[in-house]
N, C-alpha and C. Protein backbone atom coordinates (compact mmCIF):
# COMPACT_ATOMS: atom_id res chain seq x y z
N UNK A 1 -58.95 -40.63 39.06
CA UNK A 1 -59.75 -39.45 39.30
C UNK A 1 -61.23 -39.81 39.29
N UNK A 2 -62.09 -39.08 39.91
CA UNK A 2 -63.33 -39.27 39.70
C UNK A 2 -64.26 -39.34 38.57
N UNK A 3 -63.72 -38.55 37.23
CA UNK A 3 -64.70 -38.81 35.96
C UNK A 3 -63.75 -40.41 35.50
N UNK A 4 -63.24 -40.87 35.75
CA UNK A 4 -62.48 -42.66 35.32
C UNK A 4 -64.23 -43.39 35.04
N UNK A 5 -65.29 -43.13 36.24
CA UNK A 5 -66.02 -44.19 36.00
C UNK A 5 -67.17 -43.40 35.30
N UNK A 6 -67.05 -42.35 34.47
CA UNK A 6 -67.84 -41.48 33.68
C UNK A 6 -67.05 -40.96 31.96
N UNK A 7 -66.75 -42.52 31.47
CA UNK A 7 -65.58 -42.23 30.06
C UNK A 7 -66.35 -40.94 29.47
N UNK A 8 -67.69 -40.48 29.13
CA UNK A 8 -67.98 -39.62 28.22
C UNK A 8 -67.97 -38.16 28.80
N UNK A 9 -67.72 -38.16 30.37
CA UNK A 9 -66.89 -37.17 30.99
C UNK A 9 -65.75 -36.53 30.67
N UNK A 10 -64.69 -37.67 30.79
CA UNK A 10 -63.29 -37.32 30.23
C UNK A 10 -63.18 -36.97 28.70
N UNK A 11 -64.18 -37.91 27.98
CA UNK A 11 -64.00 -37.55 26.05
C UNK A 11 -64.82 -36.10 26.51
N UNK A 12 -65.84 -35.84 27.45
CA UNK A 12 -65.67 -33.82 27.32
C UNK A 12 -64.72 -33.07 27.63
N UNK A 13 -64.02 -33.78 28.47
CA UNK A 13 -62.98 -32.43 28.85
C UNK A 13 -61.75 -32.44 28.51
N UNK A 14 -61.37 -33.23 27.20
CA UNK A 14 -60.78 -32.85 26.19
C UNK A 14 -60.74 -31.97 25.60
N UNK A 15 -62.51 -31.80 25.21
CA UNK A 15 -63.18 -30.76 24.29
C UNK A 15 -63.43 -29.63 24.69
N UNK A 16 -63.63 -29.53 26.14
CA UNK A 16 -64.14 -28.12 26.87
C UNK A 16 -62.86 -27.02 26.52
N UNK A 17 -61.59 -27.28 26.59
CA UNK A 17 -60.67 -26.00 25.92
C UNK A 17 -60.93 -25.68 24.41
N UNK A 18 -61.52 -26.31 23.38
CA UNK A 18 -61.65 -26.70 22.25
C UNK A 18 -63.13 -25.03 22.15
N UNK A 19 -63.84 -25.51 22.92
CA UNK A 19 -65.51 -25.02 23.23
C UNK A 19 -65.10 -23.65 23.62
N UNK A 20 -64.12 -23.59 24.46
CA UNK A 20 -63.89 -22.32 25.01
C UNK A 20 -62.93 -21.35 24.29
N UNK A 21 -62.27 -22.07 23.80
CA UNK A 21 -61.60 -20.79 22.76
C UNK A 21 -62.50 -20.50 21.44
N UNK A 22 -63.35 -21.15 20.93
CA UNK A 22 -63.92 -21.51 19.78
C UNK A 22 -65.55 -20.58 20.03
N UNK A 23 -66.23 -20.83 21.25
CA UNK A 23 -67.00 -20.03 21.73
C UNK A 23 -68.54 -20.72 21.09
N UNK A 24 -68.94 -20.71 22.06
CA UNK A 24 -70.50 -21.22 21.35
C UNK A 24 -71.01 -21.13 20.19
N UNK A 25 -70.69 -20.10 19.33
CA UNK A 25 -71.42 -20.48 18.07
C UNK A 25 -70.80 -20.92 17.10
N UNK A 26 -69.27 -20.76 17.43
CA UNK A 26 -68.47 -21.73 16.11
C UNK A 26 -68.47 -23.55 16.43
N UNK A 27 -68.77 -23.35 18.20
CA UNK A 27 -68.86 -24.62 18.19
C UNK A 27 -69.69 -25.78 17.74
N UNK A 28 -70.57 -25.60 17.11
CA UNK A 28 -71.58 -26.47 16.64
C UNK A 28 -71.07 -26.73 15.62
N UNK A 29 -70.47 -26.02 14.47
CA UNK A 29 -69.76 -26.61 13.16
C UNK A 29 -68.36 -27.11 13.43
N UNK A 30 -68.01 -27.10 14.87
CA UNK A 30 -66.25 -27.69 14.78
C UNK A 30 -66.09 -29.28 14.55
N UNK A 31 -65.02 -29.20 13.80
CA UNK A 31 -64.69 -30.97 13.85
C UNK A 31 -64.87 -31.61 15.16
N UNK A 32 -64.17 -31.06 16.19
CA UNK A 32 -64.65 -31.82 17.80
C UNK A 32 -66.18 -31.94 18.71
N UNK A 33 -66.83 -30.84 18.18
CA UNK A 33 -68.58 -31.22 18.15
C UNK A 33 -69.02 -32.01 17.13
N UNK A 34 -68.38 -32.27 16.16
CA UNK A 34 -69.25 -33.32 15.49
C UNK A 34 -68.42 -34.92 15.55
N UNK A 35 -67.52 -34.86 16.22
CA UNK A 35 -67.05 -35.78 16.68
C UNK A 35 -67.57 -36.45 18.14
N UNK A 36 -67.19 -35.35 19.46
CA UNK A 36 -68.44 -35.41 20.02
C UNK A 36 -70.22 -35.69 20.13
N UNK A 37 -70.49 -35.00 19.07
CA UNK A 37 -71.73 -35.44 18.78
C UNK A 37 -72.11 -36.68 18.62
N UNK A 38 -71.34 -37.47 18.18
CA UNK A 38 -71.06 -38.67 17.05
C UNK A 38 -70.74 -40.04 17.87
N UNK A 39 -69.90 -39.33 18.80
CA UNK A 39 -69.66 -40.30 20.30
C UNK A 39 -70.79 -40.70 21.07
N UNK A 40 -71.03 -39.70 21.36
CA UNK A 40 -72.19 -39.57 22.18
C UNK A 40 -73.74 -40.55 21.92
N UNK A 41 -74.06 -40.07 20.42
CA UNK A 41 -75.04 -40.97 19.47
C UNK A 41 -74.43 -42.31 19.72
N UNK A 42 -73.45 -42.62 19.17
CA UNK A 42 -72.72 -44.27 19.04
C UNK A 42 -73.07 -44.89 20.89
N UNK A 43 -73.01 -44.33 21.23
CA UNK A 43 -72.91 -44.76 22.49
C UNK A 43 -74.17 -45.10 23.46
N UNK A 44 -75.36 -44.14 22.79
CA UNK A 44 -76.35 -44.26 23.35
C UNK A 44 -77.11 -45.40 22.39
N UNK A 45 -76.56 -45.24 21.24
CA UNK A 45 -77.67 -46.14 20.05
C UNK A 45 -76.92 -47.43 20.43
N UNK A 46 -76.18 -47.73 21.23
CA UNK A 46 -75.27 -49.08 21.57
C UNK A 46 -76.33 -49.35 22.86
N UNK A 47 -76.37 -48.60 23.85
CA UNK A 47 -76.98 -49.12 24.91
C UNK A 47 -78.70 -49.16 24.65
N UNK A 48 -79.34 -48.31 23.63
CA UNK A 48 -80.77 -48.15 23.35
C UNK A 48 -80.81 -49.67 22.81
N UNK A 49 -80.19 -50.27 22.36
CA UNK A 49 -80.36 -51.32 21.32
C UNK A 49 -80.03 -52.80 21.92
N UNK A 50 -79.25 -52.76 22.82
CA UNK A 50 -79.24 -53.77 24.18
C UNK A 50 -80.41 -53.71 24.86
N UNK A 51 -81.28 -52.58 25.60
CA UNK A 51 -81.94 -52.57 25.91
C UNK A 51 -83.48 -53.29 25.45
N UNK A 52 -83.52 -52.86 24.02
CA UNK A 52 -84.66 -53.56 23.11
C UNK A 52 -84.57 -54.48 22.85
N UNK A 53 -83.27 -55.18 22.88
CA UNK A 53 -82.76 -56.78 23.11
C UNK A 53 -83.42 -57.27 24.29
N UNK A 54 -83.27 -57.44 25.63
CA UNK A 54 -83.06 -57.55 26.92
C UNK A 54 -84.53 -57.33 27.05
N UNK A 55 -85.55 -56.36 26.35
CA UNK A 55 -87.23 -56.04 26.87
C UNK A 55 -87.79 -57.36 25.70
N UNK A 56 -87.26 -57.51 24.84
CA UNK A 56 -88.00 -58.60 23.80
C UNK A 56 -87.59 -60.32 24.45
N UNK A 57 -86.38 -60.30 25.78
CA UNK A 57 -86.28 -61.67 26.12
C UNK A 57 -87.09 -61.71 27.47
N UNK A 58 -87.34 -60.73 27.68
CA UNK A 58 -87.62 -60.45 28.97
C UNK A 58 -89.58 -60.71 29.03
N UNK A 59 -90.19 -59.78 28.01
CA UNK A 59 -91.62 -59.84 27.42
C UNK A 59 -91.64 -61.02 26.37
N UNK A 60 -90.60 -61.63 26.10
CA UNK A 60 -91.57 -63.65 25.66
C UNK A 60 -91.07 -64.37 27.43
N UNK A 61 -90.42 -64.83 28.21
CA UNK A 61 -90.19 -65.28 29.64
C UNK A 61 -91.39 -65.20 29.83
N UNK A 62 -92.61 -66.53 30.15
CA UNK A 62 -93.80 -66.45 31.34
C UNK A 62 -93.41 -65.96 32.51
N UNK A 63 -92.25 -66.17 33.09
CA UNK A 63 -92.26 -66.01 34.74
C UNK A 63 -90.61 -65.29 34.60
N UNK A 64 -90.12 -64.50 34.39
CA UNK A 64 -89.02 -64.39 34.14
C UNK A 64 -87.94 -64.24 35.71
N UNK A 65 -86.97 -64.66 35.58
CA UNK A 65 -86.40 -65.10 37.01
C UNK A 65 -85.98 -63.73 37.90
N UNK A 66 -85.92 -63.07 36.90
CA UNK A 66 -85.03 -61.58 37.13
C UNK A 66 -85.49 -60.18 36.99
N UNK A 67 -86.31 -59.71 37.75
CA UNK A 67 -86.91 -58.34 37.32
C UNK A 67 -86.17 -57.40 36.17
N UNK A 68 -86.58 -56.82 35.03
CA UNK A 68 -86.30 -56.05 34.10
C UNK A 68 -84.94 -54.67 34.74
N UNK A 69 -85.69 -54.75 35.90
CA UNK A 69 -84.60 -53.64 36.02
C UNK A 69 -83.10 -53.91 37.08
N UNK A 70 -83.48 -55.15 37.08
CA UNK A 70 -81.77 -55.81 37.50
C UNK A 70 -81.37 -55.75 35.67
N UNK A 71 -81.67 -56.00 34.60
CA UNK A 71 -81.36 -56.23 33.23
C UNK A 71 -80.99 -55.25 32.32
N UNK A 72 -82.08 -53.87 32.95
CA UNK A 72 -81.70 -52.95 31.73
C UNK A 72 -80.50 -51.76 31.84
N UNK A 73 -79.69 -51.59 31.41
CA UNK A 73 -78.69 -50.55 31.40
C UNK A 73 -78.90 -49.12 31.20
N UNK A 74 -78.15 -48.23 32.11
CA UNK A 74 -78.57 -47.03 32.55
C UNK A 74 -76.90 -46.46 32.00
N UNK A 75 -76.28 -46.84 31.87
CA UNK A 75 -74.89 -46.15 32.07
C UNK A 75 -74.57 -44.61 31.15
N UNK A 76 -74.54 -45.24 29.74
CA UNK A 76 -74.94 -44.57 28.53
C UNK A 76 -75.83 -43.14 29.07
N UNK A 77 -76.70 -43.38 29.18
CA UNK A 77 -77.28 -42.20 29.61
C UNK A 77 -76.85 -41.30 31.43
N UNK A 78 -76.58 -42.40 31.93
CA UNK A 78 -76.25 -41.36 33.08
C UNK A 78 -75.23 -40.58 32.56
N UNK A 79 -73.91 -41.00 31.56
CA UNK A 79 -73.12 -40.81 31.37
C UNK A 79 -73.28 -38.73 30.58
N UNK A 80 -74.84 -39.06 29.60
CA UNK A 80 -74.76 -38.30 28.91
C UNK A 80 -75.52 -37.00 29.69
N UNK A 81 -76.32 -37.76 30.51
CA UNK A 81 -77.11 -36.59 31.31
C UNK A 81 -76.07 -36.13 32.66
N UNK A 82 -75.38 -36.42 32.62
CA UNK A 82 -74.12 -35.71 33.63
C UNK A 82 -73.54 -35.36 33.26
N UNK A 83 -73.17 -35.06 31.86
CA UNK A 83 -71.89 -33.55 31.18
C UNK A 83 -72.23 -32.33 31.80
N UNK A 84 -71.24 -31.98 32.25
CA UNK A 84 -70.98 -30.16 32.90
C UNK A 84 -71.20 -29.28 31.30
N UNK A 85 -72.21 -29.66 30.84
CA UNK A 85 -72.77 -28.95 29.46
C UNK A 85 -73.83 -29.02 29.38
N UNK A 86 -74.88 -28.28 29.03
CA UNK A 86 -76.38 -28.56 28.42
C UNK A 86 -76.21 -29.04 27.17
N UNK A 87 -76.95 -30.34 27.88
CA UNK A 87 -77.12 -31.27 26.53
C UNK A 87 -77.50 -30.39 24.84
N UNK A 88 -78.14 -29.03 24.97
CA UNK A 88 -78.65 -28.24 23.92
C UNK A 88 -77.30 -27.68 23.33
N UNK A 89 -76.50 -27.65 23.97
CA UNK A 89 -74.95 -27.14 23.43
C UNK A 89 -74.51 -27.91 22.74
N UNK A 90 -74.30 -29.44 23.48
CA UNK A 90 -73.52 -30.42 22.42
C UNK A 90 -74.66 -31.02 21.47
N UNK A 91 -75.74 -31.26 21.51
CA UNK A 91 -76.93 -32.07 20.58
C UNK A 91 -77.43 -31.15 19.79
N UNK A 92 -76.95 -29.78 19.40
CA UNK A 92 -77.54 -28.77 18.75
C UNK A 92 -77.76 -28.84 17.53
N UNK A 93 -77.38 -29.91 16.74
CA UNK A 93 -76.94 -29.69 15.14
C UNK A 93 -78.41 -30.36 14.96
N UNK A 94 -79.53 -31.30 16.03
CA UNK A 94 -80.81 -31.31 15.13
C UNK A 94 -82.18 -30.67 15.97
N UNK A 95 -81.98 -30.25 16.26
CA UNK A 95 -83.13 -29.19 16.60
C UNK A 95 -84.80 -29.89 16.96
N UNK A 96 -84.68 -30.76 16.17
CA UNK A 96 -86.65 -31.52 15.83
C UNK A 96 -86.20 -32.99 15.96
N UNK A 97 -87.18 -33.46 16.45
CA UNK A 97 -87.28 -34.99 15.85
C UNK A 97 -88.26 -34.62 14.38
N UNK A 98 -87.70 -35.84 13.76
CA UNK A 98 -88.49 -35.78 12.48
C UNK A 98 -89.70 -36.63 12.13
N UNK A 99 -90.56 -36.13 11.25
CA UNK A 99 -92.20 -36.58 11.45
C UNK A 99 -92.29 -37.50 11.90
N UNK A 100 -91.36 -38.65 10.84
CA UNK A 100 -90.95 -40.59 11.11
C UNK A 100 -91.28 -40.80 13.00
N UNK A 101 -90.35 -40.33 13.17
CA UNK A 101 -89.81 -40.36 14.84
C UNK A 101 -91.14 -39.67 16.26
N UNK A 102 -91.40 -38.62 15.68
CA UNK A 102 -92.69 -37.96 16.29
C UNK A 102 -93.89 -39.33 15.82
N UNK A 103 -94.38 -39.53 14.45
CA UNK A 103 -95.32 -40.37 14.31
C UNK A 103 -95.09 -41.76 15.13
N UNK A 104 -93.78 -42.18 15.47
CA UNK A 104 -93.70 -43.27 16.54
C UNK A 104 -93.96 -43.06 17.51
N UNK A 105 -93.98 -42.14 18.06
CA UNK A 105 -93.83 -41.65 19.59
C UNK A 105 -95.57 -41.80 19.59
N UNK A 106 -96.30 -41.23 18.27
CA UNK A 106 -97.68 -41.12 18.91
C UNK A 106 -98.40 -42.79 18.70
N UNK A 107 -97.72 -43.64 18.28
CA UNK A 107 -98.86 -44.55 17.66
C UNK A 107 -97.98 -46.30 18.71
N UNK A 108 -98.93 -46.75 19.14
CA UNK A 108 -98.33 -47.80 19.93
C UNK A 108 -98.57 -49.81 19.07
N UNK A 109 -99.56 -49.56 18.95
CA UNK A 109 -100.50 -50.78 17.97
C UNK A 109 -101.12 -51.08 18.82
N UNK A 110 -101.35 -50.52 19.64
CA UNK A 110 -102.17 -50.68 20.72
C UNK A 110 -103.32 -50.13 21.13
N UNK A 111 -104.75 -49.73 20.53
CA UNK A 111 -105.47 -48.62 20.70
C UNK A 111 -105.65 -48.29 22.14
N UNK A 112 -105.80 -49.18 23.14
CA UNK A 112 -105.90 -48.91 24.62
C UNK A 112 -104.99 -48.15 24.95
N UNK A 113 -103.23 -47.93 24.39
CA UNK A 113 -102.16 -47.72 25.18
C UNK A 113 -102.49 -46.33 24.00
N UNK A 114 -102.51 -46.23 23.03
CA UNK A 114 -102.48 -44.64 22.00
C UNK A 114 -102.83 -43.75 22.97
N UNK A 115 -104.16 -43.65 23.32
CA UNK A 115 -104.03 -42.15 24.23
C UNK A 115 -103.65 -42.22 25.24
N UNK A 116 -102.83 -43.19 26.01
CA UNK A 116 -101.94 -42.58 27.18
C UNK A 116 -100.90 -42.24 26.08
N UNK A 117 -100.48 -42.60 25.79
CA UNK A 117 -98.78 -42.65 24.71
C UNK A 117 -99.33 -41.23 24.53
N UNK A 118 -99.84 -40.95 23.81
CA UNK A 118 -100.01 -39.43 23.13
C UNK A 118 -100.03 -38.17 24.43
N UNK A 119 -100.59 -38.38 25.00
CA UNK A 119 -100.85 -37.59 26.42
C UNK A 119 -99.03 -37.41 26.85
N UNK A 120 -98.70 -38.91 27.44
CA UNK A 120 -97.34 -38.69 27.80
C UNK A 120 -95.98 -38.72 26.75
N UNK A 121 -96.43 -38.38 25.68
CA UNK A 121 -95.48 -38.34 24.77
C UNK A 121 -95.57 -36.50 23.92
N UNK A 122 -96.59 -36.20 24.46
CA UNK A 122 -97.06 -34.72 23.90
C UNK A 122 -95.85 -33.99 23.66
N UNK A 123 -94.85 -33.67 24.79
CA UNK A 123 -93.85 -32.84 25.27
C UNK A 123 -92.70 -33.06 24.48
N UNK A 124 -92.51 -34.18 23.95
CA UNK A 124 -91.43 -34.47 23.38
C UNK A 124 -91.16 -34.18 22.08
N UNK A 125 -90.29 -33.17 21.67
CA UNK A 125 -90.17 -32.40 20.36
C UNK A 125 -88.88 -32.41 19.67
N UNK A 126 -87.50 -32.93 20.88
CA UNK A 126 -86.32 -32.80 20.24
C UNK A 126 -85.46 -34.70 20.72
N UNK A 127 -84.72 -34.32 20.17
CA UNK A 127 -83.68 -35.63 20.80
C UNK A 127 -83.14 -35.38 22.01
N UNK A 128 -83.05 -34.37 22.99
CA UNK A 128 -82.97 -34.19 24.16
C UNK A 128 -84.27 -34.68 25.02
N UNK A 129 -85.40 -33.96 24.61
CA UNK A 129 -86.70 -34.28 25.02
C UNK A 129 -86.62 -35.62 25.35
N UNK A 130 -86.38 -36.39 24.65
CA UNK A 130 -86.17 -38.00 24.30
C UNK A 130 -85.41 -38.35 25.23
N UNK A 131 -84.35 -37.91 25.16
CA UNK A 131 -83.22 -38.78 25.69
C UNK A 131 -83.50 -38.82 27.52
N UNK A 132 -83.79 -37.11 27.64
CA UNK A 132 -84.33 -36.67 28.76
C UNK A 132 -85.17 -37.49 29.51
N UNK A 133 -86.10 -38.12 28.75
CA UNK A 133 -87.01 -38.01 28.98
C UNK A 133 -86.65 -40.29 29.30
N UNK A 134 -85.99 -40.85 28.92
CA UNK A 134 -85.81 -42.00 28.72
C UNK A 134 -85.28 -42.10 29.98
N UNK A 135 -83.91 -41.39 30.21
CA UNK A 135 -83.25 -41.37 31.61
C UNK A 135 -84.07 -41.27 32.59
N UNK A 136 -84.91 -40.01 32.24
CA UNK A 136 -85.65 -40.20 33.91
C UNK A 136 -86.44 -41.38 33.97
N UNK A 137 -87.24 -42.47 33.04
CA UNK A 137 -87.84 -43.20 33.24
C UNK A 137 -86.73 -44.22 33.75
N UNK A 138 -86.09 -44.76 32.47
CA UNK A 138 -84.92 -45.40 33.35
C UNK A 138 -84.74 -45.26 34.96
N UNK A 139 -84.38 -44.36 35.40
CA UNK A 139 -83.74 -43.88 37.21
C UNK A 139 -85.22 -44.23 37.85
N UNK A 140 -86.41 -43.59 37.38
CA UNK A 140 -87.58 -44.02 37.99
C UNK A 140 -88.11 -45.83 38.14
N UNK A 141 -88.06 -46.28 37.11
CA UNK A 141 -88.14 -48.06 36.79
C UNK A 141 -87.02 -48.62 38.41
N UNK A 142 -85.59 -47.68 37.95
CA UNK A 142 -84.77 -48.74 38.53
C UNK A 142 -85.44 -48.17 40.49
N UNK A 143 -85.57 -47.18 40.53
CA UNK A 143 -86.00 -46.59 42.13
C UNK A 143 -87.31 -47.30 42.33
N UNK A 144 -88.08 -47.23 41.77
CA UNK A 144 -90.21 -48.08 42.00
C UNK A 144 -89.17 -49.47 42.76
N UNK A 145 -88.26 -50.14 41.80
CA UNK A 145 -87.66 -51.50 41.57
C UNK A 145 -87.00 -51.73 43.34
N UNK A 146 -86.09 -51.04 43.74
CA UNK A 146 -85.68 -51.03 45.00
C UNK A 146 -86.86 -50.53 45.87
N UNK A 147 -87.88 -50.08 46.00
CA UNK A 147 -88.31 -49.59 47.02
C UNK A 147 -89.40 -50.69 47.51
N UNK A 148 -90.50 -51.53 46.15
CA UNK A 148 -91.07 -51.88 46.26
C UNK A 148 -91.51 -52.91 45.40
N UNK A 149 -90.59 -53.34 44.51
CA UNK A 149 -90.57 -54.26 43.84
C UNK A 149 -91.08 -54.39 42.75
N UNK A 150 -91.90 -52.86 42.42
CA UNK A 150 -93.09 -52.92 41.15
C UNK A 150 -92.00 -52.20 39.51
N UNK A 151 -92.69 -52.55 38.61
CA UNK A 151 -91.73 -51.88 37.65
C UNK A 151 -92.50 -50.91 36.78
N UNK A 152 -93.80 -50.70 37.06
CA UNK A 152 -94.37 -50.15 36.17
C UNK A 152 -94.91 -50.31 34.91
N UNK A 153 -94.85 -49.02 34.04
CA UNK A 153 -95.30 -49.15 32.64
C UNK A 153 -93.89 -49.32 31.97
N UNK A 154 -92.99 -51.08 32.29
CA UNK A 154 -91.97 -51.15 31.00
C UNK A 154 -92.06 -50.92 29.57
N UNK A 155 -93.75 -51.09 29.15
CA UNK A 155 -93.34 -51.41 27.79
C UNK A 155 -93.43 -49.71 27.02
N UNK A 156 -93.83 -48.48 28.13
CA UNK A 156 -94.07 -47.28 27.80
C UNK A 156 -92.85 -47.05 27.35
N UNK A 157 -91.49 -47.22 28.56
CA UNK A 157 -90.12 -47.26 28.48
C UNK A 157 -89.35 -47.52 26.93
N UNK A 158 -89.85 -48.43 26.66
CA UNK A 158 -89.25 -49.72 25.37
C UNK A 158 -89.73 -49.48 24.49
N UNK A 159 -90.91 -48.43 24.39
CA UNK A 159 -91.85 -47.53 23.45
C UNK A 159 -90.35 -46.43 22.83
N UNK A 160 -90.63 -45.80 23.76
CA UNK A 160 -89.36 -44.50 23.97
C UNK A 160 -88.04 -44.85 23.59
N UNK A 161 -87.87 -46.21 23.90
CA UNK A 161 -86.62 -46.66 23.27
C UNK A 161 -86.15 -46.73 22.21
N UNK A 162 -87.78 -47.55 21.79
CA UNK A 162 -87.60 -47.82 19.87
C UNK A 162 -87.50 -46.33 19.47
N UNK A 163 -88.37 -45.27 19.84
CA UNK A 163 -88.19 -43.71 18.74
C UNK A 163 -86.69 -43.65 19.35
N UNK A 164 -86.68 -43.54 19.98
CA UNK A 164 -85.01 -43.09 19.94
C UNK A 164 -83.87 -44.07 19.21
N UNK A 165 -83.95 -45.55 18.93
CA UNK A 165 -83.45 -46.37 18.03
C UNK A 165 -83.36 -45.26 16.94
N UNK A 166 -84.94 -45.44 16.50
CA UNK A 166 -85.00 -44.61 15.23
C UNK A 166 -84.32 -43.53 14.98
N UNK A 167 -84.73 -42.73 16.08
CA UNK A 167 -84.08 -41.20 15.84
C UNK A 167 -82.36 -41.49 15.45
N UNK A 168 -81.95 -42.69 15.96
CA UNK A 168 -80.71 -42.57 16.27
C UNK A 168 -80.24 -43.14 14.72
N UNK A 169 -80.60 -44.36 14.29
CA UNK A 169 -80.43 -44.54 12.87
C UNK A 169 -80.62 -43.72 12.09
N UNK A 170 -81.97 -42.63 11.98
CA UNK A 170 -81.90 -41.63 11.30
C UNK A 170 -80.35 -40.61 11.25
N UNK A 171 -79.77 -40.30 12.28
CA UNK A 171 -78.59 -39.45 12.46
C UNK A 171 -77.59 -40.23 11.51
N UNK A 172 -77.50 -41.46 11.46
CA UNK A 172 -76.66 -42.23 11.41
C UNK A 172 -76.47 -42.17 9.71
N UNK A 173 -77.54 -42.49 9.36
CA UNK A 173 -77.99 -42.27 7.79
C UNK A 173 -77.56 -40.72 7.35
N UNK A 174 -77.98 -39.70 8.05
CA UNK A 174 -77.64 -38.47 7.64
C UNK A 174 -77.16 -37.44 8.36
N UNK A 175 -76.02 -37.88 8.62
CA UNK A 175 -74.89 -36.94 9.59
C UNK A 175 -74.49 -36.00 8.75
């Protein structure tokens, strides 16, 4: 069938009879949303963390043989930003990123790169925001990459990556 090459497709529509008898607001406390939930995290904090692998071999390489975005993995997230669900339905149980996670987002060690970071990091308030917000760079990196060979601001990307590492260990610590 067509969700085969979308696994976190099929682990939803297990759950979607689960959602629908249960009804939106019991669903956020059910064992299968926080199982779901839980999938979902594991899965992205698996590919966020390859990724920060793959930008740290990629940024020591002088000449590296292979543009970044033949390297970095998208799947994980296409996976999550294509549920026939708003992501706010299933990611509901945290509402905020927390100060930790916001204070990364604003500070780079970089004083030149801080006020772009802050400017383009303004918007971002939840773990959707984030995640949202990673994918589209992701799809954008890999499209600049086919059209014209340029990759952009990677290390803005790999910025966004690490808060979301974080965010994601944070969950992990206190589910």
């Amino acid at each position: 069938m067509w969700f085969e090459r979308f696994p976190m497709i099929e682990l939803f529509s297990g759950m979607a009879p689960a959602l629908i008898s249960l009804g939106l607001e019991k669903w956020g406390t059910a064992k299968e949303a926080r199982l779901l939930r839980a999938a979902i995290r594991d899965r992205l904090h698996r590919e966020v963390k390859l990724n920060l692998e793959v930008w740290k071999l990629y940024d020591k390489a002088e000449q590296p043989a292979i543009d970044l975005a033949d390297l970095v993995s998208v799947a994980a997230f296409n996976e999550v930003c294509s549920l026939n669900l708003p992501l706010w339905a299933v990611l509901a149980d945290r509402p905020a990123l927390s100060p930790t996670v916001q204070g990364h987002l604003q500070q780079t060690g970089n004083a030149q790169r801080n006020g772009n970071y802050v400017r383009l990091t303004a918007d971002i308030a939840t773990e959707i925001d984030l995640i949202e917000r990673i994918w589209h760079r992701l799809r954008v990196l890999k499209a600049r990459h086919s059209l014209d060979g340029s990759l952009g601001d990677c290390a803005y990307l790999m910025h966004l990556h690490a808060a979301l590492d974080l965010h994601l260990r944070e969950c992990r610590a206190n589910p």
